[in-house]
N, C-alpha and C. Protein backbone atom coordinates (compact mmCIF):
# COMPACT_ATOMS: atom_id res chain seq x y z
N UNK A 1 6.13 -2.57 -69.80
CA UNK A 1 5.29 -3.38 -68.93
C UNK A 1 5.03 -4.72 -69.60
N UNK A 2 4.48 -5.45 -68.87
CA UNK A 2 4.38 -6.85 -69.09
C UNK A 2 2.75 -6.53 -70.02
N UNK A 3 2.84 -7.21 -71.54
CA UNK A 3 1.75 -7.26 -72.30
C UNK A 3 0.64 -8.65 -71.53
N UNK A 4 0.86 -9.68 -71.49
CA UNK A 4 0.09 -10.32 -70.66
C UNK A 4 -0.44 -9.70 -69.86
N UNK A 5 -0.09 -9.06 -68.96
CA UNK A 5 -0.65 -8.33 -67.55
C UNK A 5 -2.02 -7.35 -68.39
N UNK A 6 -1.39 -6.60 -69.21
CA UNK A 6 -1.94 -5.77 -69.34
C UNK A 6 -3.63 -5.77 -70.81
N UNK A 7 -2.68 -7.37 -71.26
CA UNK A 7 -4.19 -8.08 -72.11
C UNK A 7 -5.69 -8.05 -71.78
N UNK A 8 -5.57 -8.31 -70.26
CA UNK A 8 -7.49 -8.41 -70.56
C UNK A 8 -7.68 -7.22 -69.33
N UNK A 9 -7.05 -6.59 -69.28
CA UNK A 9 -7.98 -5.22 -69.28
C UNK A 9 -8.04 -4.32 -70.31
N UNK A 10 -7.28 -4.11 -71.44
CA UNK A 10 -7.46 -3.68 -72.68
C UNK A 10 -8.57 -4.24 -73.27
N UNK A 11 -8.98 -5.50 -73.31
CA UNK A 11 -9.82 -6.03 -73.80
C UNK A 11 -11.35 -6.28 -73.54
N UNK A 12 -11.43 -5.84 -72.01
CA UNK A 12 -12.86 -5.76 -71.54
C UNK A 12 -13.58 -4.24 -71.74
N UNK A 13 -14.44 -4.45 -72.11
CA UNK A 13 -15.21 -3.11 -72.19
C UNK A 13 -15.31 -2.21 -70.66
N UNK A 14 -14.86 -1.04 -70.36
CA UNK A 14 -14.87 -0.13 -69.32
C UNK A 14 -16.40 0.26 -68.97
N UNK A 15 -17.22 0.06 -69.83
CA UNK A 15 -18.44 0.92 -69.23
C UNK A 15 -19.78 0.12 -69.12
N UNK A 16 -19.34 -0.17 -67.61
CA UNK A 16 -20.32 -0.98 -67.25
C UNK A 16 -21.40 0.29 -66.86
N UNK A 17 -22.91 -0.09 -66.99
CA UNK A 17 -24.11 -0.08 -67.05
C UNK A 17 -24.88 0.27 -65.44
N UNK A 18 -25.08 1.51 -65.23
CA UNK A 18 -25.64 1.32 -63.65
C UNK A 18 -27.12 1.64 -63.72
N UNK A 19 -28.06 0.57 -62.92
CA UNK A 19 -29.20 1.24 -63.15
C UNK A 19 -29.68 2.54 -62.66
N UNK A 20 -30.84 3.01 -63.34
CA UNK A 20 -31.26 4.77 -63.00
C UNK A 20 -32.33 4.29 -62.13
N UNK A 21 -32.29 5.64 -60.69
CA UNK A 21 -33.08 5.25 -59.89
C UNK A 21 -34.45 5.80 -60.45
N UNK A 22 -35.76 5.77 -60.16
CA UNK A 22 -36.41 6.29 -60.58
C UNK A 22 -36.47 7.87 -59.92
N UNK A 23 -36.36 7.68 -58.26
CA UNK A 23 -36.54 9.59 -58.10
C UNK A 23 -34.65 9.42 -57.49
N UNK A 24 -34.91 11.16 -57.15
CA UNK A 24 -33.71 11.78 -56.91
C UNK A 24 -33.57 11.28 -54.86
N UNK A 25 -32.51 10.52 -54.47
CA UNK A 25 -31.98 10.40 -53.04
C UNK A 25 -32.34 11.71 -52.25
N UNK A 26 -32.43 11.66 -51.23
CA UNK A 26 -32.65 12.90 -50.61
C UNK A 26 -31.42 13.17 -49.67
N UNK A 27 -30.78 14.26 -50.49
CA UNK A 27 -29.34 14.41 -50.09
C UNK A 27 -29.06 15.94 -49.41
N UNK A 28 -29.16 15.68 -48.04
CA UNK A 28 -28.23 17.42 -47.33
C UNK A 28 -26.84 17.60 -47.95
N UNK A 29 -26.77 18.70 -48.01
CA UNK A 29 -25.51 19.42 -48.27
C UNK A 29 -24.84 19.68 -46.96
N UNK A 30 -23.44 19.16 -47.16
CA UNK A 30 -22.77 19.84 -45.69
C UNK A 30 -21.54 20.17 -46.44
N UNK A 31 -21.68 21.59 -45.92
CA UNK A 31 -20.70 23.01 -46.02
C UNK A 31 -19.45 22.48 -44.64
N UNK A 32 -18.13 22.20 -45.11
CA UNK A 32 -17.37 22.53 -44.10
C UNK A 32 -17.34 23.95 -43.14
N UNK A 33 -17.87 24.78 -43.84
CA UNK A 33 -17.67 26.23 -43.06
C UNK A 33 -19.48 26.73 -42.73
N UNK A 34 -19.86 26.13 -41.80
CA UNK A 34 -21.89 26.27 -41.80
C UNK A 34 -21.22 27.65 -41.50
N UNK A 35 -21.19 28.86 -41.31
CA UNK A 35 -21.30 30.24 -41.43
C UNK A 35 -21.11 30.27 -42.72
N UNK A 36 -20.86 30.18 -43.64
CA UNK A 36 -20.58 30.79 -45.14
C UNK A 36 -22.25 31.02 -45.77
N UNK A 37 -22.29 32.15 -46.56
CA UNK A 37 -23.70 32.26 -47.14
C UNK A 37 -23.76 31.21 -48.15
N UNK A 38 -24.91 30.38 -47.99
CA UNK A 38 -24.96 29.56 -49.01
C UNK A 38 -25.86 30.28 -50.71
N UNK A 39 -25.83 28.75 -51.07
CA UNK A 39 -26.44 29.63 -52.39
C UNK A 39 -27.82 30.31 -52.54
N UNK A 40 -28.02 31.08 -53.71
CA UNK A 40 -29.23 31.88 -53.38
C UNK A 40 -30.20 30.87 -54.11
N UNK A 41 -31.41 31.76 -53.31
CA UNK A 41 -33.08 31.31 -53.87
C UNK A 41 -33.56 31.31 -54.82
N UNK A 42 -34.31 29.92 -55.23
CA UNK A 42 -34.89 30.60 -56.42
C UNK A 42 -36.04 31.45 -56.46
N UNK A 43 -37.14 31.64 -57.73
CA UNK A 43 -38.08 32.35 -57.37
C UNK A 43 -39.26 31.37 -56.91
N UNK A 44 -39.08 30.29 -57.45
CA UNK A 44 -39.93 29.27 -56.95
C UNK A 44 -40.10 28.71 -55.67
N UNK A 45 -38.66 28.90 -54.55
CA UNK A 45 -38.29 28.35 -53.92
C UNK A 45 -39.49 29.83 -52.83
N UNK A 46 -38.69 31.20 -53.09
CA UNK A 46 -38.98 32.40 -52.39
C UNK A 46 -40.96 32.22 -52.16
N UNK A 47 -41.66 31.91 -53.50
CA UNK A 47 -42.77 31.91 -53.58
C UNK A 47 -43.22 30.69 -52.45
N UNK A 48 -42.88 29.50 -52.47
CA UNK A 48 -42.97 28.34 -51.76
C UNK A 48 -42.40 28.60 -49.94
N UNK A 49 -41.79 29.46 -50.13
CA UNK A 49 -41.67 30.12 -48.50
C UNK A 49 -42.16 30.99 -48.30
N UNK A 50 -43.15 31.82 -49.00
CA UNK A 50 -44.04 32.80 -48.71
C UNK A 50 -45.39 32.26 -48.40
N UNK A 51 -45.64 31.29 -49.21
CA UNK A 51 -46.98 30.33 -49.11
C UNK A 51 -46.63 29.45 -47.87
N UNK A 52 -45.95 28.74 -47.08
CA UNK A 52 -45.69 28.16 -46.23
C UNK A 52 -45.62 29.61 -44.76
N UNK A 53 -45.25 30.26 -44.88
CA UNK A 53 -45.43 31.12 -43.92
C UNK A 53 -46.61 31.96 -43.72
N UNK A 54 -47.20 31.86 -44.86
CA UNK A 54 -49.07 32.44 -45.01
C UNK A 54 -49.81 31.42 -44.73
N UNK A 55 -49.33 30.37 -44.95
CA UNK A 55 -50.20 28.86 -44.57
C UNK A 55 -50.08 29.27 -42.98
N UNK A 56 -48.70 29.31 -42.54
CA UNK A 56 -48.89 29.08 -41.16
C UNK A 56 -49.15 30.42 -39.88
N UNK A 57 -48.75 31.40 -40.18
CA UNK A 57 -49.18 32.69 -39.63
C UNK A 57 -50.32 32.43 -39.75
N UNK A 58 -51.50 32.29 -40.62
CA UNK A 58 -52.73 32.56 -41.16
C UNK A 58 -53.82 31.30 -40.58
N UNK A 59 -52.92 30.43 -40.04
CA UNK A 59 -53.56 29.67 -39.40
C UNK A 59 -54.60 29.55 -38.54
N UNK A 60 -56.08 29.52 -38.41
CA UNK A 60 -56.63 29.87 -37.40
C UNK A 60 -56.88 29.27 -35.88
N UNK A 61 -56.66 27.59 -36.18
CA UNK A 61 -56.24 27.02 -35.26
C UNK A 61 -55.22 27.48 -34.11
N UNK A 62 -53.96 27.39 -35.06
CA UNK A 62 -52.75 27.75 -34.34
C UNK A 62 -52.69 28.87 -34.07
N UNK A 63 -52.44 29.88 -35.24
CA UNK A 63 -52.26 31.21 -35.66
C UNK A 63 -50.62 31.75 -35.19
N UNK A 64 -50.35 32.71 -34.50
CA UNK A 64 -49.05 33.45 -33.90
C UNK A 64 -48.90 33.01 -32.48
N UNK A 65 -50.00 32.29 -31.96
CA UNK A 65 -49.99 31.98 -30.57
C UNK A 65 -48.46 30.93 -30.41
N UNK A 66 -47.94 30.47 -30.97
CA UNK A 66 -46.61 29.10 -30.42
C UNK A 66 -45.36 30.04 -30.41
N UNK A 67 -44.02 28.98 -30.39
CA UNK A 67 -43.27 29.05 -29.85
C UNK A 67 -42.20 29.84 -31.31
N UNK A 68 -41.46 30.38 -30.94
CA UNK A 68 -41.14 30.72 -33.04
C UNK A 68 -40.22 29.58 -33.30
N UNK A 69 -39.57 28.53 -32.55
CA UNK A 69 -38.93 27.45 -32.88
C UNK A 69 -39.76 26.79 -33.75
N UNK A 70 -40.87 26.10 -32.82
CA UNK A 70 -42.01 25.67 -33.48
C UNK A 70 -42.92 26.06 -34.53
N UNK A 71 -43.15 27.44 -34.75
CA UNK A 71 -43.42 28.19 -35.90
C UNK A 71 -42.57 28.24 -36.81
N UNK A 72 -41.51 27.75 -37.07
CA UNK A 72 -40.54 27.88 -38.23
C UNK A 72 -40.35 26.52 -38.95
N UNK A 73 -40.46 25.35 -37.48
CA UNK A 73 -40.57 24.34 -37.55
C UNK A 73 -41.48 23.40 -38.83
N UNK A 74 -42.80 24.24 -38.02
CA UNK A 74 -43.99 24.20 -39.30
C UNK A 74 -43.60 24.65 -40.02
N UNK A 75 -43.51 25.98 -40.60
CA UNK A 75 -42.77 26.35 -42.08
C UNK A 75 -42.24 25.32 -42.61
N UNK A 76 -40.65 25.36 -42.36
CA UNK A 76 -40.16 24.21 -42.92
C UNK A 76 -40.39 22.87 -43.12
N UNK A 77 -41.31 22.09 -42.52
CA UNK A 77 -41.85 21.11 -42.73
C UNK A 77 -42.95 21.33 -44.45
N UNK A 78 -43.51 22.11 -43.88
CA UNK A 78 -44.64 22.62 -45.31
C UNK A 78 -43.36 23.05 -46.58
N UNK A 79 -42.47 23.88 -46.46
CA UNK A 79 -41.21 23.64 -47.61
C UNK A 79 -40.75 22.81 -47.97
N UNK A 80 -40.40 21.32 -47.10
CA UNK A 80 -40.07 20.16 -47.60
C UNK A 80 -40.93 19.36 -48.34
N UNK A 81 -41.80 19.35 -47.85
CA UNK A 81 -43.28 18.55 -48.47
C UNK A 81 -43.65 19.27 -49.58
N UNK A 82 -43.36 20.30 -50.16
CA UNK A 82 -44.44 20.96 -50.95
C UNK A 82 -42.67 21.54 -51.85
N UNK A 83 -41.92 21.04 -51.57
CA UNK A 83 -40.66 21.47 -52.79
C UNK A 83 -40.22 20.50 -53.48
N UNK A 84 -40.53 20.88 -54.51
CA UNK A 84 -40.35 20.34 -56.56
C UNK A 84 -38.71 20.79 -56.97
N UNK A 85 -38.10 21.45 -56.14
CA UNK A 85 -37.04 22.12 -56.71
C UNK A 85 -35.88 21.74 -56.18
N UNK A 86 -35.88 20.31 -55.35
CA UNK A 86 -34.53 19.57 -55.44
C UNK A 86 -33.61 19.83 -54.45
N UNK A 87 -33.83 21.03 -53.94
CA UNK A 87 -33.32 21.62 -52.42
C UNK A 87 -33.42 20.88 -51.20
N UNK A 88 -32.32 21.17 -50.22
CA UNK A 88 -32.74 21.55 -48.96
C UNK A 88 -32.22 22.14 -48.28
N UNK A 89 -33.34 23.14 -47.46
CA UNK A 89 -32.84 24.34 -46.75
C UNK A 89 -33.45 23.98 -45.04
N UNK A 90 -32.27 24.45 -44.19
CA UNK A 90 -32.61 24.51 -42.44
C UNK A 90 -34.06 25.44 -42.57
N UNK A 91 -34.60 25.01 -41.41
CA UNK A 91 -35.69 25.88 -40.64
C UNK A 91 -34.54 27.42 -40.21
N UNK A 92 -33.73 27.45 -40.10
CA UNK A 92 -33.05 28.83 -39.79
C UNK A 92 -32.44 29.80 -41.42
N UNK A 93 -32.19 28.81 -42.48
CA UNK A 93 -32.01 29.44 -43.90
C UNK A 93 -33.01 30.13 -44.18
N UNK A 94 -34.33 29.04 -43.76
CA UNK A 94 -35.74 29.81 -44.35
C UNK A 94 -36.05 31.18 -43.31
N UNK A 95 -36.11 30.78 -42.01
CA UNK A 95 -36.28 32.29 -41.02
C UNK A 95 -35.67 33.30 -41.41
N UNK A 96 -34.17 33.04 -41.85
CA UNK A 96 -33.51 33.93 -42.48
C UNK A 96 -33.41 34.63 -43.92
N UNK A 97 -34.22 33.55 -44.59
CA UNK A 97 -34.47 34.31 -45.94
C UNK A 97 -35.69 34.99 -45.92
N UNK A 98 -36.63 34.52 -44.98
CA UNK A 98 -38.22 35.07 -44.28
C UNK A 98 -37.78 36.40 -43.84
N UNK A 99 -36.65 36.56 -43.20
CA UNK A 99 -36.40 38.08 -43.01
C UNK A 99 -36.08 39.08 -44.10
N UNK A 100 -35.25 38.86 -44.51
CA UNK A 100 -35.20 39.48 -45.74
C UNK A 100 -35.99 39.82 -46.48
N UNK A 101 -36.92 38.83 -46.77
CA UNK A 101 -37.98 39.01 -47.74
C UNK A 101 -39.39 40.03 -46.79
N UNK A 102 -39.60 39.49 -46.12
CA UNK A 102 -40.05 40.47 -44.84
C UNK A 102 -40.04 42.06 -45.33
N UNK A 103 -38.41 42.11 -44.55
CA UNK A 103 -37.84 43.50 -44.86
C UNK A 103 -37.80 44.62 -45.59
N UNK A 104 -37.30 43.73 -46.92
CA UNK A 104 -37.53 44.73 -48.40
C UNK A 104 -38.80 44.53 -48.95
N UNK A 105 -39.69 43.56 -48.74
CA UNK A 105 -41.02 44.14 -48.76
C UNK A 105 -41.80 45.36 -48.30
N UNK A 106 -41.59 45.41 -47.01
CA UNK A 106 -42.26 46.34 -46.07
C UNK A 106 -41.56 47.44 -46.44
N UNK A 107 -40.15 47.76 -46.74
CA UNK A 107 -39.77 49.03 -47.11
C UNK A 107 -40.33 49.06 -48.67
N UNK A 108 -40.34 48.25 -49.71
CA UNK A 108 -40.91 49.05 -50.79
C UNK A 108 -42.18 48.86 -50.54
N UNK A 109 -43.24 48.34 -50.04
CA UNK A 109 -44.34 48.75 -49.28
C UNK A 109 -44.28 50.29 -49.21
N UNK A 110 -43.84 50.74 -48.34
CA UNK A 110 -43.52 51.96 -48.14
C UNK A 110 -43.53 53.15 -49.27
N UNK A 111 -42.84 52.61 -49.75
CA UNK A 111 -42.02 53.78 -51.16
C UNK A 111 -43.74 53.41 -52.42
N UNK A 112 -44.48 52.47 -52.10
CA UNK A 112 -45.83 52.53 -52.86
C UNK A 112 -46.77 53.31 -52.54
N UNK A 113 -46.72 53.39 -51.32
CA UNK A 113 -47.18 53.92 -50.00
C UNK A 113 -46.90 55.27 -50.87
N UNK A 114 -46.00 56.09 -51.06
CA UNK A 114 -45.45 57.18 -51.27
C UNK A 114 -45.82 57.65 -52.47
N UNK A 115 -46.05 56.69 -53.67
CA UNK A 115 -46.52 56.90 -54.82
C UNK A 115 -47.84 57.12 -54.73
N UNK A 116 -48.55 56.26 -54.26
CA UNK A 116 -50.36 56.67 -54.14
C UNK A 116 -50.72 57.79 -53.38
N UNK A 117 -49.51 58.26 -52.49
CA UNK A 117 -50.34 59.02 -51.62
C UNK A 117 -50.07 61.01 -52.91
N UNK A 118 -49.18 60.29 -53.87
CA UNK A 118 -49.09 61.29 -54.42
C UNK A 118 -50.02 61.27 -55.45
N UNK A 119 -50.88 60.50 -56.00
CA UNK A 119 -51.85 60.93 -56.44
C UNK A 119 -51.59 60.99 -57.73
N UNK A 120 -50.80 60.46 -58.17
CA UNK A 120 -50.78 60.87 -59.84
C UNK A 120 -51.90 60.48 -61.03
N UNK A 121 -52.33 61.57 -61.61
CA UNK A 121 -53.37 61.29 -62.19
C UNK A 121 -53.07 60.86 -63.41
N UNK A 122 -53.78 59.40 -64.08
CA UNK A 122 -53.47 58.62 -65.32
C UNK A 122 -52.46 57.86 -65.36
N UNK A 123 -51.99 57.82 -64.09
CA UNK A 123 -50.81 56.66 -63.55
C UNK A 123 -51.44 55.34 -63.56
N UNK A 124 -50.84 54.56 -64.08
CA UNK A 124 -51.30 53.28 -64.29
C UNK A 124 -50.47 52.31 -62.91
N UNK A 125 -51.07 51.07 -63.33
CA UNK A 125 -50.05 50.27 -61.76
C UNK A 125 -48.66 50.06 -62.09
N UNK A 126 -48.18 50.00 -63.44
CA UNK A 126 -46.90 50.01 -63.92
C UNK A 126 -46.18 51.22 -63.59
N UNK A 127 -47.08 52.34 -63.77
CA UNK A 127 -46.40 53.61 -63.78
C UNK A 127 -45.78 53.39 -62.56
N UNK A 128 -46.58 53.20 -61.58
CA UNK A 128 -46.94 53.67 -59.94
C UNK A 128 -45.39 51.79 -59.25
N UNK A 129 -45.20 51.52 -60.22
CA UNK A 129 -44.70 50.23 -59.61
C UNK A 129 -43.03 50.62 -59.94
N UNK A 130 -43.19 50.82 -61.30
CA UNK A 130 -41.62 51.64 -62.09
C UNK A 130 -41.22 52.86 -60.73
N UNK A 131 -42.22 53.84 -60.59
CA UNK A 131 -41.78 54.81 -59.68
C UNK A 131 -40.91 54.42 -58.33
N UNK A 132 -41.83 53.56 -57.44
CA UNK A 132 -41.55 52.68 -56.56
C UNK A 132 -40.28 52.54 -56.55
N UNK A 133 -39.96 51.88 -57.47
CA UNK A 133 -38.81 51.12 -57.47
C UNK A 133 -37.64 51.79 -57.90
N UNK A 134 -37.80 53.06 -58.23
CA UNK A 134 -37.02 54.05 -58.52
C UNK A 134 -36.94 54.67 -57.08
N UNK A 135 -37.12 55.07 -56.28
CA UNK A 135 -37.63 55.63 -54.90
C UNK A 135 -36.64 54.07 -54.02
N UNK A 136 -37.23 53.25 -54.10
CA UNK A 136 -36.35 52.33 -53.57
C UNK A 136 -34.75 52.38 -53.77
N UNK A 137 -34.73 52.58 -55.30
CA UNK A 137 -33.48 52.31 -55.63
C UNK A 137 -32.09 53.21 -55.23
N UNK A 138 -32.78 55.16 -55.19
CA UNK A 138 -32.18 55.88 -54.82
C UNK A 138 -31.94 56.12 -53.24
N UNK A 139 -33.00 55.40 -52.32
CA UNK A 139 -32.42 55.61 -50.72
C UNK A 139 -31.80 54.40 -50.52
N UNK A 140 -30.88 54.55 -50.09
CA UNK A 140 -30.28 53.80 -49.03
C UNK A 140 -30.79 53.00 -47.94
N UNK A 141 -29.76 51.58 -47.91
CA UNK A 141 -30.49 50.63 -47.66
C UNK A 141 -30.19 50.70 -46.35
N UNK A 142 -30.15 50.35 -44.95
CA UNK A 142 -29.49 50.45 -43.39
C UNK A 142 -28.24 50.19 -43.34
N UNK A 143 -27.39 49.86 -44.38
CA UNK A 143 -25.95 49.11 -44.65
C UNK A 143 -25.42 50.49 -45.30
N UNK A 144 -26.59 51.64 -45.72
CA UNK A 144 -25.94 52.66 -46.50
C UNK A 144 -25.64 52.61 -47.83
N UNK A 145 -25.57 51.35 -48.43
CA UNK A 145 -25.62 51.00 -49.92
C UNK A 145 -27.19 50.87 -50.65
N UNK A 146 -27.43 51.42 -52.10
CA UNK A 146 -28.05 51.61 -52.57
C UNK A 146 -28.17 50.50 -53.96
N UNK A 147 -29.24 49.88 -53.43
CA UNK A 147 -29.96 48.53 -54.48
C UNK A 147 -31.22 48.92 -55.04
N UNK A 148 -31.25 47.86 -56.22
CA UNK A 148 -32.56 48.20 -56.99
C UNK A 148 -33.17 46.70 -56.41
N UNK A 149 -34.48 46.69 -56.45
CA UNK A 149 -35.69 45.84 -55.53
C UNK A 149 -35.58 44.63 -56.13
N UNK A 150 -35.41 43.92 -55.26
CA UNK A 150 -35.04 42.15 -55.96
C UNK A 150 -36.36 41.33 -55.55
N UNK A 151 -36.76 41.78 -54.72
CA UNK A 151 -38.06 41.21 -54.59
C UNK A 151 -39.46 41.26 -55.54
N UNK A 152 -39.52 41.50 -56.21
CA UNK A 152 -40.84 41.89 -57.05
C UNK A 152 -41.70 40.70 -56.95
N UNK A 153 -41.24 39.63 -57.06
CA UNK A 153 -41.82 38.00 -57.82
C UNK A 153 -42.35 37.85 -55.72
N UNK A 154 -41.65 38.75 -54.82
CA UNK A 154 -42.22 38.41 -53.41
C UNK A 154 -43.14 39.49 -53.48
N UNK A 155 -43.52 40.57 -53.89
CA UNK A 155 -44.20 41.88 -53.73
C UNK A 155 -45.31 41.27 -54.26
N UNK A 156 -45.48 40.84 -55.18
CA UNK A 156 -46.64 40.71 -55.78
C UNK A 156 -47.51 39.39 -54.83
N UNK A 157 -46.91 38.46 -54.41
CA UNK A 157 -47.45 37.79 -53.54
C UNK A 157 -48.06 37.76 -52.97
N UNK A 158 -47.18 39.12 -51.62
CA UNK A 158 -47.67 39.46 -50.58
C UNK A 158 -48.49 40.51 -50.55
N UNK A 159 -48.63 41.97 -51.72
CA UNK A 159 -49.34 43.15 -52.09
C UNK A 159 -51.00 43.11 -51.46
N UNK A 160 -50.97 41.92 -51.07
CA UNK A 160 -52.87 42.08 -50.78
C UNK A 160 -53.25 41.70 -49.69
N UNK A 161 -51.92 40.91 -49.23
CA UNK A 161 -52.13 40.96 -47.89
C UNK A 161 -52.20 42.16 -46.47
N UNK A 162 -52.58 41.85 -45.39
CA UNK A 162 -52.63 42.83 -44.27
C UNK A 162 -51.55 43.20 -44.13
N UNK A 163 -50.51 43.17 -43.79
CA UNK A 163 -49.33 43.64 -43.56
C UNK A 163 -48.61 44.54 -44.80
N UNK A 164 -48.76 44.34 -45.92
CA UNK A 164 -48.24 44.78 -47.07
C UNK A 164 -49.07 45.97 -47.90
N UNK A 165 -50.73 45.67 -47.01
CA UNK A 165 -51.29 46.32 -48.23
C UNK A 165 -50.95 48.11 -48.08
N UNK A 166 -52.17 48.87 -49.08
CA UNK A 166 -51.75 49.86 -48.62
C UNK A 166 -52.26 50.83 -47.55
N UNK A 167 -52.30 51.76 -46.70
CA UNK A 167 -53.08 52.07 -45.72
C UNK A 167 -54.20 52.64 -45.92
N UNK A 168 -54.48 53.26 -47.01
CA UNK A 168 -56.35 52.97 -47.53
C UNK A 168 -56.68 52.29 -47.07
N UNK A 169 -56.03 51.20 -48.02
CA UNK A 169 -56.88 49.86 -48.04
C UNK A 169 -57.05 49.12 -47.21
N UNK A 170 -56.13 49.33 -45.74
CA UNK A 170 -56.30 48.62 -44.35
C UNK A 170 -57.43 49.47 -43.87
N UNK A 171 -57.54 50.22 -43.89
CA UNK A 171 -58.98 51.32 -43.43
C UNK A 171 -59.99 50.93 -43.76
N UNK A 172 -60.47 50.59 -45.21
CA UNK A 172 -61.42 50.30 -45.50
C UNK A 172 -62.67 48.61 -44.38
């Protein structure tokens, strides 16, 4: 090759200097294939959609009375505003991870349900939580496959609420 040509770009320094913004752009992700499962939750993220859906179920103004478009709507609005964690997820990711989390709550709900009602004496809440989750782990899930409880960091959340608690304790 021709050395002239190729003189003053050898000679200029390559690394020019870009300034840093101070925050992060607010950037959607687009999936060529929107059916594909995207990536999973964090625990921060799961906690921050549990609090946004207790914010808004719990509402007394509003409460369960609207539309569930509009109820999810809110959710996700309260997830955007109130997420530190760099994400973004549809109002239908979150309904859909709201189910889930829902779900395997209320069934190991259940399987706690099963431990207290057995009564074990000098069982501590660890004992009674380890059991649980042993009981979870051995039935079968509606798919017929058998998982150990991924929810815990959501159990503990929701454990005191009406829906979750235990049926004593809704009696009382």
């Amino acid at each position: 090759m021709d050395d002239d040509f190729l003189a003053p770009l050898l000679s200029e320094s390559q690394n020019t200097s870009m300034p840093i913004q101070e925050s992060c752009p607010e950037v959607e992700i687009v999936t060529p294939n929107p059916t594909k499962h995207g990536g999973n939750f964090s625990v921060d993220e799961d906690k921050l959609l549990i609090s946004a859906w207790l914010n808004t179920s719990m509402d007394a103004v509003k409460g369960t009375d609207q539309r569930i478009d509009k109820f999810w709507k809110i959710i996700w609005q309260y997830f955007c505003e109130n997420n530190t964690c760099g994400t973004t997820c549809s109002a239908s990711s979150l309904q859909s991870r709201w189910g889930n989390i829902s779900r395997e709550t209320s069934r190991f709900a259940g399987f706690m349900a099963k431990i207290e009602a057995r009564n074990p004496s000098g069982g501590t809440y660890e004992d009674k939580l380890k059991d649980a989750k042993e009981l979870y782990k051995e039935s079968p899930a509606t798919n017929g496959k058998k998982y150990a409880f991924a929810f815990e960091h959501c159990w503990v959340e929701l454990k005191n609420q009406p829906k979750w608690s235990m049926p004593k304790e809704r009696s009382k």
